[in-house]
Protein backbone atom coordinates (compact mmCIF):
# COMPACT_ATOMS: atom_id res chain seq x y z
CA UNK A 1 -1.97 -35.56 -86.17
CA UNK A 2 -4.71 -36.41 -82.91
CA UNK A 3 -3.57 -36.47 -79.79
CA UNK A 4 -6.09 -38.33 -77.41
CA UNK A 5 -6.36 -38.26 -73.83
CA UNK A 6 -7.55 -40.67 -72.35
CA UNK A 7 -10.08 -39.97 -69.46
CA UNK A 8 -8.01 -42.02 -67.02
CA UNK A 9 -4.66 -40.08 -67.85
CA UNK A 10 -6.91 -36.76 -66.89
CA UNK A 11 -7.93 -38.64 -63.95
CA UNK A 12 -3.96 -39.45 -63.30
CA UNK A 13 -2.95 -35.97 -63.65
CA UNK A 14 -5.73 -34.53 -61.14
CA UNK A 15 -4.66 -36.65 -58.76
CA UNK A 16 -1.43 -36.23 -59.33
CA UNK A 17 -2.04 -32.36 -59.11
CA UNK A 18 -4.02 -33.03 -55.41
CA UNK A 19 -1.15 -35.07 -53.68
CA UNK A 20 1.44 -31.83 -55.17
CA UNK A 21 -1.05 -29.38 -53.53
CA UNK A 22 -1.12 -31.33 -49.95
CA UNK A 23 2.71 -31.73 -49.76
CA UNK A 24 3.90 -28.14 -50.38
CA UNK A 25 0.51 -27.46 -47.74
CA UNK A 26 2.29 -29.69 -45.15
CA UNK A 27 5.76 -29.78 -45.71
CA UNK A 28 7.04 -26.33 -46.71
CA UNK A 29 7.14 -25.58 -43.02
CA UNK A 30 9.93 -28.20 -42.02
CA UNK A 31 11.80 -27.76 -45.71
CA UNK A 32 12.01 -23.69 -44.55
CA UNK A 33 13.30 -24.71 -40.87
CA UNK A 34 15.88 -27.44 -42.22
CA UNK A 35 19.55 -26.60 -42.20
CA UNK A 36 21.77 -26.64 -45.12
CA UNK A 37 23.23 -29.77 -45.98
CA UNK A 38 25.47 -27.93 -48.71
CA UNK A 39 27.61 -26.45 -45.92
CA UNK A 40 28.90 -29.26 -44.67
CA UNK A 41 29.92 -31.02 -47.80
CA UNK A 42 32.56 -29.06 -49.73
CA UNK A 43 34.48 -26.01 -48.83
CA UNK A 44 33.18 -24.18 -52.31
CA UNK A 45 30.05 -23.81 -50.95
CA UNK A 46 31.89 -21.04 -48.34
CA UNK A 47 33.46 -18.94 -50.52
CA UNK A 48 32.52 -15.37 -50.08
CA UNK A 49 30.12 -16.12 -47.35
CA UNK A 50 30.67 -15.82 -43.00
CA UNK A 51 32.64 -13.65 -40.89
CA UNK A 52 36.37 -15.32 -41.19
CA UNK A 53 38.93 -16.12 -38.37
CA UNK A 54 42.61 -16.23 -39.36
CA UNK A 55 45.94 -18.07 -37.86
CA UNK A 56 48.75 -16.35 -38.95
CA UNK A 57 50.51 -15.24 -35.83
CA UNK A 58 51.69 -18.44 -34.42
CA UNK A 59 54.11 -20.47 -36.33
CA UNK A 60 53.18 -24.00 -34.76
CA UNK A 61 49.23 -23.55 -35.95
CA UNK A 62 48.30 -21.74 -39.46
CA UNK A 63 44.68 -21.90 -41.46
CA UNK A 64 41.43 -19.92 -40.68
CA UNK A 65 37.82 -20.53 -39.44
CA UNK A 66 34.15 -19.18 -40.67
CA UNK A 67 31.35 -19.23 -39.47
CA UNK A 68 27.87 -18.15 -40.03
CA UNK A 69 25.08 -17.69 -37.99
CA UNK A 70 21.80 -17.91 -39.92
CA UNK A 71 18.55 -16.55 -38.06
CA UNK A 72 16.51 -18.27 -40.78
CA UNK A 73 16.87 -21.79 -39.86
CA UNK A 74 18.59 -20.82 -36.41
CA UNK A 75 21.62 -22.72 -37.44
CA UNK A 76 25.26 -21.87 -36.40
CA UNK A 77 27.42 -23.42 -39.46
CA UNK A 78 31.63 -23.81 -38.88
CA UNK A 79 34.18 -24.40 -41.60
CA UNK A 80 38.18 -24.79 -40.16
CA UNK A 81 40.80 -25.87 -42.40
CA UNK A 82 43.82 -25.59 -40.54
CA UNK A 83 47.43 -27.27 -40.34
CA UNK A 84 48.57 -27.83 -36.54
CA UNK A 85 52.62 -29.06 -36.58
CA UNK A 86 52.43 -30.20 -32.98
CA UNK A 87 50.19 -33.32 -34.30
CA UNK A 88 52.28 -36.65 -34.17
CA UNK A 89 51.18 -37.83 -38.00
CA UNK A 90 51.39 -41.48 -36.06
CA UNK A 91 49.25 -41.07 -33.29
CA UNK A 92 45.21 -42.06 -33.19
CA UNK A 93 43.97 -38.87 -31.56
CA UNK A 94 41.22 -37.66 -32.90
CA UNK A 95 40.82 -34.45 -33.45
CA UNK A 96 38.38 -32.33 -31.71
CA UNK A 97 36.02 -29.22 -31.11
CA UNK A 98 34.71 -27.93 -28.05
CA UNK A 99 31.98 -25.34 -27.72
CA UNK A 100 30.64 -23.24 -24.82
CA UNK A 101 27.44 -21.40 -25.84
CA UNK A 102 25.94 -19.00 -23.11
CA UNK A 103 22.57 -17.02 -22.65
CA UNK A 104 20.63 -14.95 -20.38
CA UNK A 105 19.12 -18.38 -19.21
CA UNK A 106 21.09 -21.29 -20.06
CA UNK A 107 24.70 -22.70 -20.59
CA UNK A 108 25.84 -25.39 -22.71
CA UNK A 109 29.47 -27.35 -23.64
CA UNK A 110 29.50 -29.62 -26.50
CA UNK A 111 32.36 -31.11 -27.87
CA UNK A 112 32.52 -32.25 -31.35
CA UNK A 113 34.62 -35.52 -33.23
CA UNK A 114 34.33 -37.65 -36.35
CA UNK A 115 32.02 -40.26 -33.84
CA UNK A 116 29.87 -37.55 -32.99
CA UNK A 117 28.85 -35.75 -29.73
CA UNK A 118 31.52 -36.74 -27.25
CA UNK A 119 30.90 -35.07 -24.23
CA UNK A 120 28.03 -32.65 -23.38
CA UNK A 121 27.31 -30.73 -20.30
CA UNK A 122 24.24 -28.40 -19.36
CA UNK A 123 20.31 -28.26 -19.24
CA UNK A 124 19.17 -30.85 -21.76
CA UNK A 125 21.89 -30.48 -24.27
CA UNK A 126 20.47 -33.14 -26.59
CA UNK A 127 17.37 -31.78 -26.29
CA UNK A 128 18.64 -28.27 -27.28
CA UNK A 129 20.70 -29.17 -30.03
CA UNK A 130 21.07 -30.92 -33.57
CA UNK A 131 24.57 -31.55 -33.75
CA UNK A 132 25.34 -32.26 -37.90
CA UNK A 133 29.20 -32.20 -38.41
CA UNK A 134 31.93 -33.89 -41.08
CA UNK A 135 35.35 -34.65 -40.41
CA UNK A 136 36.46 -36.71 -43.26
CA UNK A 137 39.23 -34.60 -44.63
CA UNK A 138 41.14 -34.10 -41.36
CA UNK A 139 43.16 -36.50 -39.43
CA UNK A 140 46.51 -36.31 -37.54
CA UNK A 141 48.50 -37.76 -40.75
CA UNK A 142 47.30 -34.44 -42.60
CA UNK A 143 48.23 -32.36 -39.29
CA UNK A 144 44.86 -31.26 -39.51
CA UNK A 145 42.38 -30.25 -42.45
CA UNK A 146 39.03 -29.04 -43.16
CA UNK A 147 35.94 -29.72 -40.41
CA UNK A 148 32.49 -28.65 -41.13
CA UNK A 149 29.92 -28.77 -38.39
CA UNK A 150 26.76 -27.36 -37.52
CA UNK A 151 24.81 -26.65 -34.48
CA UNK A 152 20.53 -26.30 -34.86
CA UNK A 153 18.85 -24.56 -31.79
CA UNK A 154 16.19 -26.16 -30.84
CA UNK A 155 15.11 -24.70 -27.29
CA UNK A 156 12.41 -22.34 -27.94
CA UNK A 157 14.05 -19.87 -24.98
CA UNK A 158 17.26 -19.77 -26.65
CA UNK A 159 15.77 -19.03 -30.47
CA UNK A 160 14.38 -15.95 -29.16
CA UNK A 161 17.55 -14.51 -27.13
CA UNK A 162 21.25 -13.52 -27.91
CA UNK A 163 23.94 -16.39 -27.80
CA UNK A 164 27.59 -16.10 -27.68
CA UNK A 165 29.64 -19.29 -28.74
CA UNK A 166 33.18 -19.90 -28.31
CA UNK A 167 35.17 -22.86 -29.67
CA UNK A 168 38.36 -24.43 -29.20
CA UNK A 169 39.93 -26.70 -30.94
CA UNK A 170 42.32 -29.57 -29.00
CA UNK A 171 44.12 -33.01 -30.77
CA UNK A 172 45.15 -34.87 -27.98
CA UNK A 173 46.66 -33.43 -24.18
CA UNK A 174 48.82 -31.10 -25.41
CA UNK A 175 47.97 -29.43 -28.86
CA UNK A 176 45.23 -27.26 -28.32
CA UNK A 177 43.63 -24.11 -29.90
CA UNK A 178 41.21 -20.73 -28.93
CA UNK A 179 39.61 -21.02 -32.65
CA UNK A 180 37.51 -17.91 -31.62
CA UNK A 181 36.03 -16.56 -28.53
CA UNK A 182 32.18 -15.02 -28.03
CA UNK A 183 30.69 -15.19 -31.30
CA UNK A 184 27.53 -13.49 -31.53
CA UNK A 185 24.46 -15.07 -33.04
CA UNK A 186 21.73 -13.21 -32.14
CA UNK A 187 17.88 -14.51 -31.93
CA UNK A 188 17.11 -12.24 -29.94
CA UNK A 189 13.15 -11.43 -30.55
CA UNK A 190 11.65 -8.90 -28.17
CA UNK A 191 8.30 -9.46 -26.37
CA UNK A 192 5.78 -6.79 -27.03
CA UNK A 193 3.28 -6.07 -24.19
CA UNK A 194 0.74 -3.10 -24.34
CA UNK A 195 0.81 -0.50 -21.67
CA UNK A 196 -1.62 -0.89 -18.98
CA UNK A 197 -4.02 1.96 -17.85
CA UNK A 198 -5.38 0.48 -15.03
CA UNK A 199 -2.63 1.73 -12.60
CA UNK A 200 -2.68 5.14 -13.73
CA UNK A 201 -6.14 5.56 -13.85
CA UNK A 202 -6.21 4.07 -10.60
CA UNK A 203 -3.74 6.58 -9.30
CA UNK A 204 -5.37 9.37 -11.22
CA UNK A 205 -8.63 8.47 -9.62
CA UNK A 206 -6.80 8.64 -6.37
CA UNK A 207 -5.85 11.96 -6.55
CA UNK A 208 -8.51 13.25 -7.58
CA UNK A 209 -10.14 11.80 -4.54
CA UNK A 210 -7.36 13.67 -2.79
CA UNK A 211 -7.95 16.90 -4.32
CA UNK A 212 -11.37 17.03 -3.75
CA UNK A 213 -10.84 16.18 -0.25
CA UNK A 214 -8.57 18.78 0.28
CA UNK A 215 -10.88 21.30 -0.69
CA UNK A 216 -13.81 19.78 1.26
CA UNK A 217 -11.35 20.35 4.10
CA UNK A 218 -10.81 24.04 3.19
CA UNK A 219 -14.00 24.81 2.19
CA UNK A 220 -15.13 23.52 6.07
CA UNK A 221 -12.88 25.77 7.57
CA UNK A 222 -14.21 29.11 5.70
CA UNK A 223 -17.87 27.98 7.00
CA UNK A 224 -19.08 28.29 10.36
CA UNK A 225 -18.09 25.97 12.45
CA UNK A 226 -20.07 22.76 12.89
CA UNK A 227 -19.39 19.41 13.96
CA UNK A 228 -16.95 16.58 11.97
CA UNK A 229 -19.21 13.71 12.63
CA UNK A 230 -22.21 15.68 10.95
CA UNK A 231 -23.62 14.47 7.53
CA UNK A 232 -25.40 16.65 4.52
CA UNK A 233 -28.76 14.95 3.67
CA UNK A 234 -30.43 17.49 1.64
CA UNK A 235 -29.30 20.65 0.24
CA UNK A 236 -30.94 23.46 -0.93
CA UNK A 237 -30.56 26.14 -3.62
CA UNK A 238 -32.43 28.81 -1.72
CA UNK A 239 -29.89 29.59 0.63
CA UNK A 240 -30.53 26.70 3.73
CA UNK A 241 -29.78 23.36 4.55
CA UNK A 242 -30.68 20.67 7.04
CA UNK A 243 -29.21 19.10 9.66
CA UNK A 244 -29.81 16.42 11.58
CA UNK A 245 -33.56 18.11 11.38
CA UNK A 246 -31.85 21.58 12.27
CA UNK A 247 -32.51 24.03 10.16
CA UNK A 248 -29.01 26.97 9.54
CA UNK A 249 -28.53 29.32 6.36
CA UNK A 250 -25.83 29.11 4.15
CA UNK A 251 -23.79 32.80 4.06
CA UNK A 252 -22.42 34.55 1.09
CA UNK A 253 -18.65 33.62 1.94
CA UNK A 254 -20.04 29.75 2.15
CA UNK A 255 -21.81 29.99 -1.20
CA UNK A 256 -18.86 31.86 -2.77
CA UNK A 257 -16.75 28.41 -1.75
CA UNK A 258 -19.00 26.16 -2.72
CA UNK A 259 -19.25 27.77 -6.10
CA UNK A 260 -14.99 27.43 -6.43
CA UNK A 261 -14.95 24.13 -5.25
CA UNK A 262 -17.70 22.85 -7.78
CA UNK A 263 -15.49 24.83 -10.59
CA UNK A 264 -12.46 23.52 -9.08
CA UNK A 265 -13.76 19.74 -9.24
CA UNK A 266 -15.68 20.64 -12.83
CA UNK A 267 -11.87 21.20 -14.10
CA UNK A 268 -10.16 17.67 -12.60
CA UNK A 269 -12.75 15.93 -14.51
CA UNK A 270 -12.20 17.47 -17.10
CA UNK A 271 -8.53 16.98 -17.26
CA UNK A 272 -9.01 13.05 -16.24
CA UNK A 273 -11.12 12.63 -19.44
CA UNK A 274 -9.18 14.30 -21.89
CA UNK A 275 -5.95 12.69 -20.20
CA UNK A 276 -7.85 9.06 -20.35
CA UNK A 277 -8.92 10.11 -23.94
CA UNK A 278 -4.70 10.26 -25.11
CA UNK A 279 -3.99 7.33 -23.22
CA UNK A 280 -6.88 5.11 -25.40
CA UNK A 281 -5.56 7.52 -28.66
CA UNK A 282 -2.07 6.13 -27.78
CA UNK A 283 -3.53 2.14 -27.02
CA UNK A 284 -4.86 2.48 -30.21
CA UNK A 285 -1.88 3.51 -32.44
CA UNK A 286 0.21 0.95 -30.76
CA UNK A 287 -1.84 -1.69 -31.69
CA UNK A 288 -1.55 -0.57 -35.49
CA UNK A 289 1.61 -2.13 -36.09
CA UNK A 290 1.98 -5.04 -38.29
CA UNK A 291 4.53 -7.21 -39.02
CA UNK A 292 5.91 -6.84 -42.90
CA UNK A 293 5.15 -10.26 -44.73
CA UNK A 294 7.71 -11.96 -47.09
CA UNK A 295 7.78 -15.45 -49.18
CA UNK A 296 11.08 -17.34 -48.47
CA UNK A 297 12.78 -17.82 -51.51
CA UNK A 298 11.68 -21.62 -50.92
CA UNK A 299 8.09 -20.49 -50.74
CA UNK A 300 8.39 -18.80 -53.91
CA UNK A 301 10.09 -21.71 -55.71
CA UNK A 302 7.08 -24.08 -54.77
CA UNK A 303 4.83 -21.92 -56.35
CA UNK A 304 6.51 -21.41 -59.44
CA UNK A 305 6.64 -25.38 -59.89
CA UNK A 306 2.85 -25.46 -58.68
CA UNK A 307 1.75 -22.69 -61.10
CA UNK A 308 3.76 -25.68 -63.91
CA UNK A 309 2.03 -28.25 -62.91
CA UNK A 310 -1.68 -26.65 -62.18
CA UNK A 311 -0.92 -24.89 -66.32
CA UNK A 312 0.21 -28.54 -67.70
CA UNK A 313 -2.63 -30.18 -66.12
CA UNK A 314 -4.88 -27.51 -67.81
CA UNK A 315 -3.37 -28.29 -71.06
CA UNK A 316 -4.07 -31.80 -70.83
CA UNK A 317 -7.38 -31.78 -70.09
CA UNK A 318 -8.17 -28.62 -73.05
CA UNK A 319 -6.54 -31.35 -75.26
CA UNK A 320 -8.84 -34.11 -74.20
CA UNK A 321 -11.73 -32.11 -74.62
CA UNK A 322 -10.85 -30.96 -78.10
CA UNK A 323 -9.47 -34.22 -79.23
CA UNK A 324 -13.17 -36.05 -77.75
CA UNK A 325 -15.38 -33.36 -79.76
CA UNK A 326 -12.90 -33.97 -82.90
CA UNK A 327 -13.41 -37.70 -82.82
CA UNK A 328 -17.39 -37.11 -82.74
CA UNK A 329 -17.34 -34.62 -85.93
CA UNK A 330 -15.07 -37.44 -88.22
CA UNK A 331 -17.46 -39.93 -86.80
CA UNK A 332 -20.56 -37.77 -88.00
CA UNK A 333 -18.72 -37.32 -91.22
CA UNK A 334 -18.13 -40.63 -91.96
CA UNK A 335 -21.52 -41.12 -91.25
CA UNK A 336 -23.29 -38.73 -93.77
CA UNK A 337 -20.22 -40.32 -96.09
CA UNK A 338 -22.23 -43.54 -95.88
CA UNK A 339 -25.38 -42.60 -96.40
């Protein structure tokens, strides 16, 4: 049996290949960042999964809460199912949930139905949040049921600090709720600066100045005495040295200090440079530390259905080739037949 392949269904399959290519490229960013849809559907999805709440301690209000606070997509998911006997099972309140998220920086209250975002306060609170949320199986003739919603940070300040949410539940003026209070989700990412060396070396530099000062200032006072406002401007190794045109000698005590001072200064340079030396050593190793790499398990997925594609597409073409250079040997056969 010959399968043929057409050299527009190779052409088909290249570009189909391409387009593949360019969408994982561009769109495997904002598929990694999404939130999870699954979460808010159906209460299976929870099972073994978030840190749980329960009600158990109040006979007027039973059930439980989780929640989960995912750093990956910077999501903070809820799931309550609770039964609230206050709730008239006639009345059209709807019920609702109220959250107060703080930071370092900013403050936010949202409050939550099945319209939507009722009431916000804060900085930007539209701006900062996605608000996804599904209250279809809870309404005051149930007493209550099962909510799902989920907050997306979107404030670059607050993805990169720690967050504490509270939420409270209320149905109305008088049946109200403390669902759970100061619920950690933590972003917190912290900012790496290098040391500067400027300052110390600066100061360094600065005492050393200091120190040699100091012995200038001794060293003057075990010479003969001569004027402050006189300056060096030659110096000689032979035992004299002029000033202002004068000519004086240097005695043994003067030379014997001028030899510990030069030893004394020889030794705070050398301590500044090996000191300076550690501090570039220590630069150096801090800048050595990388940040471990890892596909997300999306990441990974897409290139198991790329490496798929990119092998099928190989196959296809292999089997135009062979079926193209199969066709030309019959047709050579039948040839040589005829003759």
């Amino acid at each position: 049996m010959k399968i043929a392949v057409s050299k527009g269904i190779q052409r088909f399959f290249t570009i189909v290949i391409s387009l593949f290519v360019c969408f994982c490229i561009v769109f495997t960013p904002a598929i990694a960042l999404a939130y999870n849809p699954d979460l808010l559907d159906d209460e299976i999805y929870w099972i073994d999964k978030g840190t749980t709440v329960s009600y158990t301690s109040n006979s007027y209000f039973q059930g439980f809460t989780k929640y989960i606070a995912n750093k990956d997509d910077k999501c903070f998911y809820l799931f309550s199912k609770f039964t609230d006997y206050r709730i008239d099972t006639s009345s059209n309140d709807n019920i609702t949930f109220s959250f107060a998220i703080e930071n370092e920086v900013h403050k936010y209250s949202i409050q939550v139905d099945k319209n939507g975002v009722l009431e916000s306060s804060g900085q930007n609170v539209f701006n900062a949040f996605n608000v996804y949320y599904n209250f279809d199986n809870a309404n005051c003739k149930k007493q209550g049921g099962g909510v799902f919603i989920a907050l997306e940070f979107k404030d670059a300040i607050d993805k990169t600090l720690t967050n504490k949410i509270s939420c409270e539940y209320f149905c109305g003026n008088s049946c109200t709720y403390d669902l759970f209070d100061n619920a950690v989700f933590d972003l917190y990412v912290p900012t790496t600066t290098k040391p500067s060396t400027t300052k110390s070396t600066t100061a360094k530099r600065t005492d050393s100045n200091k120190l040699q000062s100091s012995e200038k200032c001794s060293s003057t006072k075990a010479t003969v005495s001569k004027s402050t406002t006189e300056k060096s401007t030659k110096f000689s190794a032979t035992g004299s040295y002029s000033i202002n045109n004068t000519t004086r000698y240097i005695t043994q005590g003067q030379q014997s200090a001028d030899s510990n001072f030069s030893a004394n200064m020889q030794e705070v340079i050398s301590e500044n440079t090996v000191e300076a030396q550690e501090e570039m050593v220590e630069d150096t190793s801090a800048t050595l530390d990388y940040d471990e790499i890892a596909l997300s398990p999306t990441s990974k997925a897409l290139i198991v259905v790329f490496g798929v594609v990119l092998v099928t597409g190989i196959t296809c073409m292999l089997i135009g080739a062979f079926s193209k250079k199969k066709k030309s040997t019959d047709k050579k056969e039948t040839e040589n037949i005829n003759e």
